[in-house]
Protein backbone atom coordinates (compact mmCIF):
# COMPACT_ATOMS: atom_id res chain seq x y z
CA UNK A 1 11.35 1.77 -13.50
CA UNK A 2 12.92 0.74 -16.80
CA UNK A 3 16.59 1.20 -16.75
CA UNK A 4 19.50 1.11 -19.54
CA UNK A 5 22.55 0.03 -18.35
CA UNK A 6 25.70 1.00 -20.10
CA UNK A 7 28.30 -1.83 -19.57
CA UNK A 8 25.67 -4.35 -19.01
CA UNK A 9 27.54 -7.36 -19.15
CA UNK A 10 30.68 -6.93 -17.37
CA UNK A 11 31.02 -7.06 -13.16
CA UNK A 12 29.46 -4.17 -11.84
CA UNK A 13 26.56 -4.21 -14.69
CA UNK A 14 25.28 -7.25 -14.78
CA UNK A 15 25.22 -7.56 -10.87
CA UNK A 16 23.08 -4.32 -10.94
CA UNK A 17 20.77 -5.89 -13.40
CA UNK A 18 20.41 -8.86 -11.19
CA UNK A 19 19.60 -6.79 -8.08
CA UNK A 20 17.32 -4.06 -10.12
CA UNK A 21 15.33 -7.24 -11.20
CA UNK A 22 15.15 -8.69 -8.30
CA UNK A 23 13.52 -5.98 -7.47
CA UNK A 24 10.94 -5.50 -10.11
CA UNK A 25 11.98 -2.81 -12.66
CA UNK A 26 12.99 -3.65 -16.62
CA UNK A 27 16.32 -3.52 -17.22
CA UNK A 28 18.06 -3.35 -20.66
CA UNK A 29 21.70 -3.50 -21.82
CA UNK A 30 23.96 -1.97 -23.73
CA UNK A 31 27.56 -3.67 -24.45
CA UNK A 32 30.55 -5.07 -26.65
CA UNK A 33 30.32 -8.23 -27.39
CA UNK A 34 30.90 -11.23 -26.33
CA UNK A 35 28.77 -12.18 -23.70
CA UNK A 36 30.08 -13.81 -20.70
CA UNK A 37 29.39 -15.06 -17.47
CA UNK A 38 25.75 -15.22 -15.70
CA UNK A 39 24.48 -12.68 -17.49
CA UNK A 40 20.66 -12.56 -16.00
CA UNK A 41 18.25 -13.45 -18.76
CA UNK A 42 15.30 -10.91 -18.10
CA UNK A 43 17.87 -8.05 -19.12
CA UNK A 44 17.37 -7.16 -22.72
CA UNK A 45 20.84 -6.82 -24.62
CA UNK A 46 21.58 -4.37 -27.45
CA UNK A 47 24.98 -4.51 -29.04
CA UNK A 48 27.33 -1.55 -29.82
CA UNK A 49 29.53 0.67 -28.72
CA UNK A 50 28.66 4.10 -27.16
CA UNK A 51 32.04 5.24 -28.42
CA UNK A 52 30.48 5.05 -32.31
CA UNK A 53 26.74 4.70 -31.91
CA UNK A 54 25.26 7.73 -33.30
CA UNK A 55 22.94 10.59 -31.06
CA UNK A 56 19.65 8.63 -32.90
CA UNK A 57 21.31 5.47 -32.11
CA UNK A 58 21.28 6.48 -28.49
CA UNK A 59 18.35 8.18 -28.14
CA UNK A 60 16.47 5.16 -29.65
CA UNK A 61 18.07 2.86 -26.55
CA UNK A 62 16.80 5.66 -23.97
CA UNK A 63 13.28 6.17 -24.77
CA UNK A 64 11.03 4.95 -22.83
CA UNK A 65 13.81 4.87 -19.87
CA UNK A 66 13.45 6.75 -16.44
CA UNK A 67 16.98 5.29 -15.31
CA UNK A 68 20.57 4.86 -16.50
CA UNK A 69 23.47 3.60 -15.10
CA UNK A 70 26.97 4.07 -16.50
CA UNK A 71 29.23 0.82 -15.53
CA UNK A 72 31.46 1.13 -18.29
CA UNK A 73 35.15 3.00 -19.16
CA UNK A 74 38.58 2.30 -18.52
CA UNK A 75 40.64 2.13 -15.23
CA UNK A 76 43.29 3.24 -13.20
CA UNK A 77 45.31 0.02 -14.86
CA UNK A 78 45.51 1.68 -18.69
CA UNK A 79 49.32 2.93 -19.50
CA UNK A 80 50.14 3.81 -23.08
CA UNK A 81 52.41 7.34 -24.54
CA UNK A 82 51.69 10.21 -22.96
CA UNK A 83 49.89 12.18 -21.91
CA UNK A 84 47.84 8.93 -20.84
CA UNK A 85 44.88 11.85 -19.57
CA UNK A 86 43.36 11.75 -22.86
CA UNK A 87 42.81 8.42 -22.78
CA UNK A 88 41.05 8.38 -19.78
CA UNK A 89 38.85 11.66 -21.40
CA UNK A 90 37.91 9.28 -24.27
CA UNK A 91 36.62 7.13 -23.11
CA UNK A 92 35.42 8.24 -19.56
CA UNK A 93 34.20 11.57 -19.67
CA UNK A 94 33.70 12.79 -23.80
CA UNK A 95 31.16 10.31 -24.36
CA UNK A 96 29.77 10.46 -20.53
CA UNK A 97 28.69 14.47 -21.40
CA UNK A 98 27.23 13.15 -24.23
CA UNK A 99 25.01 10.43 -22.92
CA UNK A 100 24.01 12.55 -20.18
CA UNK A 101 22.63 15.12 -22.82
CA UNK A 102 20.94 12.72 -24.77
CA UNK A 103 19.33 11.27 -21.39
CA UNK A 104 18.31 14.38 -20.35
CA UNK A 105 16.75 14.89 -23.27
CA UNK A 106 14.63 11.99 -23.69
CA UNK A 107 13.53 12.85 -20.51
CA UNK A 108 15.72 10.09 -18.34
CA UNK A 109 14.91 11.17 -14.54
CA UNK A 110 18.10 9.30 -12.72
CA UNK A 111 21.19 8.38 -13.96
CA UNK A 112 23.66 6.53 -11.76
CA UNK A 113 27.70 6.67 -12.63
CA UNK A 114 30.09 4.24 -11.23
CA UNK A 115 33.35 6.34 -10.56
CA UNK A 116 36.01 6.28 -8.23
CA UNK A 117 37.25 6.59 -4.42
CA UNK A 118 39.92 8.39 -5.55
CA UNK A 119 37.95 11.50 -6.09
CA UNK A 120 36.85 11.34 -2.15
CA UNK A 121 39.88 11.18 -1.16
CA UNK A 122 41.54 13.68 -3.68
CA UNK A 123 39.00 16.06 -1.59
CA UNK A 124 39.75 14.61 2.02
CA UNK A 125 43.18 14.67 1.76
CA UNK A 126 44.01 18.37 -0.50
CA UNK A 127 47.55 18.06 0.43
CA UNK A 128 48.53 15.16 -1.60
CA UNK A 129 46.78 17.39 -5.02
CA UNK A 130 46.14 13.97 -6.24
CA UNK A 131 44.42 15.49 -9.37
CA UNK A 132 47.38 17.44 -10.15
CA UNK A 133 49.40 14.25 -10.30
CA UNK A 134 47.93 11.39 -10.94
CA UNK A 135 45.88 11.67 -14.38
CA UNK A 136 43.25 8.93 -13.92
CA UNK A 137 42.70 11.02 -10.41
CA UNK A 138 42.33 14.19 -12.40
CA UNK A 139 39.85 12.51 -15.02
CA UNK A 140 37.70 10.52 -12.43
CA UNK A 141 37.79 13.75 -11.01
CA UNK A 142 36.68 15.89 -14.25
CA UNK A 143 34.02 13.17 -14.91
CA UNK A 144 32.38 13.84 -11.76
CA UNK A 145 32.51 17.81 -12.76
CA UNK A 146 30.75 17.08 -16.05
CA UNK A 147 28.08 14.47 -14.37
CA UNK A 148 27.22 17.02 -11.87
CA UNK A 149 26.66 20.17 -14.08
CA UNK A 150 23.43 18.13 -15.18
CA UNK A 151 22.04 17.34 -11.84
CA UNK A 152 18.71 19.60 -11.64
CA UNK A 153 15.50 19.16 -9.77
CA UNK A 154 14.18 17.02 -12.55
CA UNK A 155 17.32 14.90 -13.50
CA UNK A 156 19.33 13.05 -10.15
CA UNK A 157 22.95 12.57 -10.76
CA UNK A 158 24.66 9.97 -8.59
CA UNK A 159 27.75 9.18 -8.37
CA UNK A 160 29.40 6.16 -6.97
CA UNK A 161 32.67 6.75 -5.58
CA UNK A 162 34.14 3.08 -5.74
CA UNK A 163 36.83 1.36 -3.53
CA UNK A 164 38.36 -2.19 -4.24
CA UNK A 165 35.17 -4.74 -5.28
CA UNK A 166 35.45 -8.24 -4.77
CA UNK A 167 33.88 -11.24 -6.57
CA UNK A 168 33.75 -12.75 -9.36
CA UNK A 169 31.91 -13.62 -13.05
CA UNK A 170 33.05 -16.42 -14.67
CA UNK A 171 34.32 -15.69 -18.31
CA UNK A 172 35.82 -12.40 -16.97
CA UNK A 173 39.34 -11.87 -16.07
CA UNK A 174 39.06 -10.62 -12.34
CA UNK A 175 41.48 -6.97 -12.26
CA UNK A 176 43.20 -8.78 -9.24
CA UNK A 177 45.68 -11.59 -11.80
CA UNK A 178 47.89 -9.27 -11.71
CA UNK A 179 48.28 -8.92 -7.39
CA UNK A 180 47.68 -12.72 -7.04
CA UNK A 181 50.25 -13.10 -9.70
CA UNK A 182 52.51 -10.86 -8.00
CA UNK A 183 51.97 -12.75 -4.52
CA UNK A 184 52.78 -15.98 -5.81
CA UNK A 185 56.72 -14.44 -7.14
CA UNK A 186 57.61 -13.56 -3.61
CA UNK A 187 58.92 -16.31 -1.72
CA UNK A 188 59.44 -16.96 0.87
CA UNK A 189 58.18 -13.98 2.29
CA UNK A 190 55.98 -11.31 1.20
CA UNK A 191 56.84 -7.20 1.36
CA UNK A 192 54.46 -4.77 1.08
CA UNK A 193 53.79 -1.03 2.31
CA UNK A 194 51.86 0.07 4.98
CA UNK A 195 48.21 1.57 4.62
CA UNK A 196 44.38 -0.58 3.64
CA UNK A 197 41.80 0.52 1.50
CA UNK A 198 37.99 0.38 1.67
CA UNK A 199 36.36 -2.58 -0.22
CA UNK A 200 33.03 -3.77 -0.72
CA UNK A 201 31.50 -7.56 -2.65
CA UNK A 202 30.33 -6.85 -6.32
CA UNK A 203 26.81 -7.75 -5.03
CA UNK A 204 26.52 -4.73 -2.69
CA UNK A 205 27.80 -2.62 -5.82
CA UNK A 206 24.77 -4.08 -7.19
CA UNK A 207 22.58 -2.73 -4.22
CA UNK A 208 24.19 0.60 -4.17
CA UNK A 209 23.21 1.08 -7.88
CA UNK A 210 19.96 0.02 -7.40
CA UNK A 211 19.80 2.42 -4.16
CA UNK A 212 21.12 5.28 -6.00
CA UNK A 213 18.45 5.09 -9.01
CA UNK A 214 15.64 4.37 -6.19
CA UNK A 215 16.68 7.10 -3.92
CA UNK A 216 18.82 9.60 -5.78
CA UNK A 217 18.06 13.24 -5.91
CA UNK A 218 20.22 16.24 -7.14
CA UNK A 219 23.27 15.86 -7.72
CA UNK A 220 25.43 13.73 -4.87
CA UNK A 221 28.59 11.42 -4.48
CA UNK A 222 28.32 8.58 -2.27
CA UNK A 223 31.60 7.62 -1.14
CA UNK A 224 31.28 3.59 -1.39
CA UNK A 225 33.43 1.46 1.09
CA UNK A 226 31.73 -1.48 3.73
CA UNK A 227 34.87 -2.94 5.13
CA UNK A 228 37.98 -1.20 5.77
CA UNK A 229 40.88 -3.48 6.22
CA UNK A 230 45.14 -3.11 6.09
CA UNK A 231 46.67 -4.03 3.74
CA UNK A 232 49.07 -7.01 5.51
CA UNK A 233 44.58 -7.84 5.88
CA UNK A 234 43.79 -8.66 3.13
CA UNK A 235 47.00 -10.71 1.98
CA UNK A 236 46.48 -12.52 4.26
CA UNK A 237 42.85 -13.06 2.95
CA UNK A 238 44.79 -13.59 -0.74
CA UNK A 239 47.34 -15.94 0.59
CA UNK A 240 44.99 -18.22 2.50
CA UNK A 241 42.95 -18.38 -0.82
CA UNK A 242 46.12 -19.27 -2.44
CA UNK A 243 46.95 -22.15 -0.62
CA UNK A 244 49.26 -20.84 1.74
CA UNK A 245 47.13 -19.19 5.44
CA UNK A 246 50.90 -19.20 7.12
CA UNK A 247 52.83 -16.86 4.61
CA UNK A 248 54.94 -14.34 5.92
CA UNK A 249 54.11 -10.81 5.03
CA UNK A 250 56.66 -8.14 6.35
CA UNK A 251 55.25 -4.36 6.30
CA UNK A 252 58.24 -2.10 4.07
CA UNK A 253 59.40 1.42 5.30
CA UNK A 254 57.61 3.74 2.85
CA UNK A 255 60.84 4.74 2.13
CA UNK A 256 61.68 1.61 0.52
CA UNK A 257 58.32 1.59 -1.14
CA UNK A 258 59.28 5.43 -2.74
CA UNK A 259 62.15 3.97 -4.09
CA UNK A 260 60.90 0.76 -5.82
CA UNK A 261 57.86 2.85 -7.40
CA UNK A 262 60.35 5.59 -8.70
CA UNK A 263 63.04 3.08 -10.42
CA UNK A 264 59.48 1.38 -11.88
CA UNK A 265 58.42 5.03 -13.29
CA UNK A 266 61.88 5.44 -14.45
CA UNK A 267 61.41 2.39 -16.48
CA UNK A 268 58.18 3.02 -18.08
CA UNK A 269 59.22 6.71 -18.60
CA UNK A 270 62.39 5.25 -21.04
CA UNK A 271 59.81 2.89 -22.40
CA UNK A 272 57.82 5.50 -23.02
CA UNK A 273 54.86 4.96 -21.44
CA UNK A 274 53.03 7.22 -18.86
CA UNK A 275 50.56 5.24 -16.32
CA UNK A 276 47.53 6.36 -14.70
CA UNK A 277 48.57 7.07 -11.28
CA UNK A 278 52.33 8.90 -10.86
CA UNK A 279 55.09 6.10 -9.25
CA UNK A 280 56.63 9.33 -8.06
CA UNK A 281 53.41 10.64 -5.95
CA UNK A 282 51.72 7.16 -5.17
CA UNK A 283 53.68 6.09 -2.47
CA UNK A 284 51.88 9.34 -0.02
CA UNK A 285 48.43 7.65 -1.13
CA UNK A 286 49.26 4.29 -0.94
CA UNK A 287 50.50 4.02 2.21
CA UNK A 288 47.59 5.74 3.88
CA UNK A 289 44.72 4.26 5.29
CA UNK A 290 41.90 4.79 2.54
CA UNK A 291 38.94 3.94 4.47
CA UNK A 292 35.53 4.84 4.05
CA UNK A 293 33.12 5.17 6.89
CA UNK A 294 29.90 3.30 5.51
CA UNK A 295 27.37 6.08 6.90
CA UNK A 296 28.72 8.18 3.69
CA UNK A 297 27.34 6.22 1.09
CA UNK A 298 26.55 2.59 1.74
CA UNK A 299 24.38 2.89 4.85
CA UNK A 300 21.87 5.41 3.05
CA UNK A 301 21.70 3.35 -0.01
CA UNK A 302 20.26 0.54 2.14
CA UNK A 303 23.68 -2.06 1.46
CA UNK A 304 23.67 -4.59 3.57
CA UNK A 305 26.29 -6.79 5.33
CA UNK A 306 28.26 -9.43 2.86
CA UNK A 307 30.98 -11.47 3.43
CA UNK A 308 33.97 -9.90 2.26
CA UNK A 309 35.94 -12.83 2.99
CA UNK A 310 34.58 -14.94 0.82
CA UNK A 311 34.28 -12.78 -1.77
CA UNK A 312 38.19 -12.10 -1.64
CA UNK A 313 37.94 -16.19 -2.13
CA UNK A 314 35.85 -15.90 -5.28
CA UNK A 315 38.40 -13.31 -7.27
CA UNK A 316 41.58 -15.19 -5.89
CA UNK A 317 40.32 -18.53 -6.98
CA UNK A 318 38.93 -17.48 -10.22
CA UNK A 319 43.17 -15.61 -10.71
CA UNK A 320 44.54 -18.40 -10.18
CA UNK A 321 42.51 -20.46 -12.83
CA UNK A 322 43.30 -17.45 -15.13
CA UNK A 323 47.04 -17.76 -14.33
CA UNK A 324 46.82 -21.60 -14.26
CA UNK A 325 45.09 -21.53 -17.90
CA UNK A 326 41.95 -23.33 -16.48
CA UNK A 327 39.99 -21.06 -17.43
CA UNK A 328 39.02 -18.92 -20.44
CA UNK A 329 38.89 -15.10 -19.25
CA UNK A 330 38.16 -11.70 -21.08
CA UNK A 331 39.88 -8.79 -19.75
CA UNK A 332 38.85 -5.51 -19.28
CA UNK A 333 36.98 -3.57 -22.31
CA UNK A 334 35.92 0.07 -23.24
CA UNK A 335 32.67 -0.63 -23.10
């Protein structure tokens, strides 16, 4: 299958164009430069941004192409003036429709979009109406409404609903410098809320990609998660990895929690600033377990076992360089 990957450089892309390799289709790339890390050498790179490209532009990179993946965007992380939602629409679901049409109508079979576990969980849990109030919730969760309304018998749509990924690529600046630089400020014991997430190593992202274009049919959203772990877990994964396996980590009343995140969104609110996920209303999601059962997505996309551990070691180590200035890093980009 020849595929064109959309975000082919950073994390998630390049680690699907290792495993779709690996497994004997043509991948090429589309990204901003510059290029960093272990990019693999068999993909072909083009240059651009889908944000200006032109239809013809497009078109041109999807001919010839029965797959396409879209690993690119902007994250829960972005804050800027309100209302922050449009931001999120720019970049994540505007030029999404687009591509999709243009795929479609070069006659693309699969397409493949790396999303959120936020939208699972905005339909597990209704009562928290975490689209109402969280706006990268409500976009992730308008993207997927847009990427679906495609879907037919002769064009798959999957979508990757995507927990916390661990690993690393060197030249990029892992999303967790900001927790590991967080950890490192509280001495000499650590507070945090209650609650875990679902998580999974960048190289089974990799293998659910590939799985998705390989096996994809319809429309369908594969909630993504392999290990499910607490959150008092996995600093203690973090802290080990930072030099310090004995740290103290007490578990905060969510009450305590509520109050901390509203005096932040009071902050940013006089700054002017709206973020991603409401302070107000992230407390009731945080603090709940957010665990994925691997039968939903991972198991029938044929991802294997992978040492989350480890990988947890990779992002922490390659933060700390970051932090430490050891290391030249890129941060996230719109690809």
């Amino acid at each position: 299958m020849n595929v064109l990957i959309i975000g082919g450089t950073g994390l998630l892309g390049s680690q699907a164009a290792r495993e779709l390799i690996s497994r004997g289709h043509t991948v090429a790339g589309l990204a901003l430069p510059p290029v960093m890390g272990d990019t693999p050498p068999e993909m072909q790179l083009s240059f651009g941004s889908y944000l200006e490209m032109t239809d013809d532009e497009l078109i041109k990179l999807l001919d010839d192409c029965e797959g396409l993946v879209f690993a690119a965007g902007v994250d829960e992380r972005v804050e800027g003036p309100p209302p922050i939602y449009d931001f999120f629409k720019k970049f994540n679901i505007t030029p999404l429709e687009r591509i999709l049409r243009l795929a479609k109508q070069a006659g693309i079979r699969r397409a493949v979009i790396c999303g959120s576990y936020f939208s699972y969980f905005d339909r597990l849990w209704p009562e928290l109406e975490l689209a109402r109030w969280h706006p990268y919730i409500k976009s992730r969760r308008d993207q997927e409404a847009v990427a679906l309304s495609f879907a037919d018998d002769h064009f798959a749509v999957s979508i990757l609903e995507l927990p916390y990924i661990f690993g690393a690529q060197p030249g990029r600046k892992p999303v967790w410098v900001f927790l590991v630089e967080y950890l490192r400020k509280m001495k000499p014991v650590a507070v945090y809320p209650g609650g875990g997430t679902a998580m999974v190593t960048v190289r089974q992202v990799g293998q659910a990609i590939a799985g998705a274009l390989e096996r994809g049919t319809g429309g369908t959203r594969y909630p993504i998660g392999y290990d499910n772990l607490t959150w008092k877990e996995m600093l203690k994964i973090f802290y080990k990895y930072m030099g310090q396996p004995n740290k103290k980590i007490i578990t905060i009343p969510t009450f305590l929690f509520a109050l901390f995140s509203r005096r932040l969104l009071k902050q940013r609110q006089q700054q002017g600033i709206e973020g991603g996920l409401n302070l107000a209303k992230f407390p009731a999601l945080q603090t709940r377990n957010q665990f994925i059962d691997k039968s939903l997505g991972c198991e029938p996309l044929g991802v294997t076992p992978d040492d989350i551990d480890q990988a947890i070691g990779q992002s922490v180590r390659l933060s700390l360089d970051v932090l430490d200035g050891k290391t030249e890093a890129v941060g996230m980009k719109a690809e």
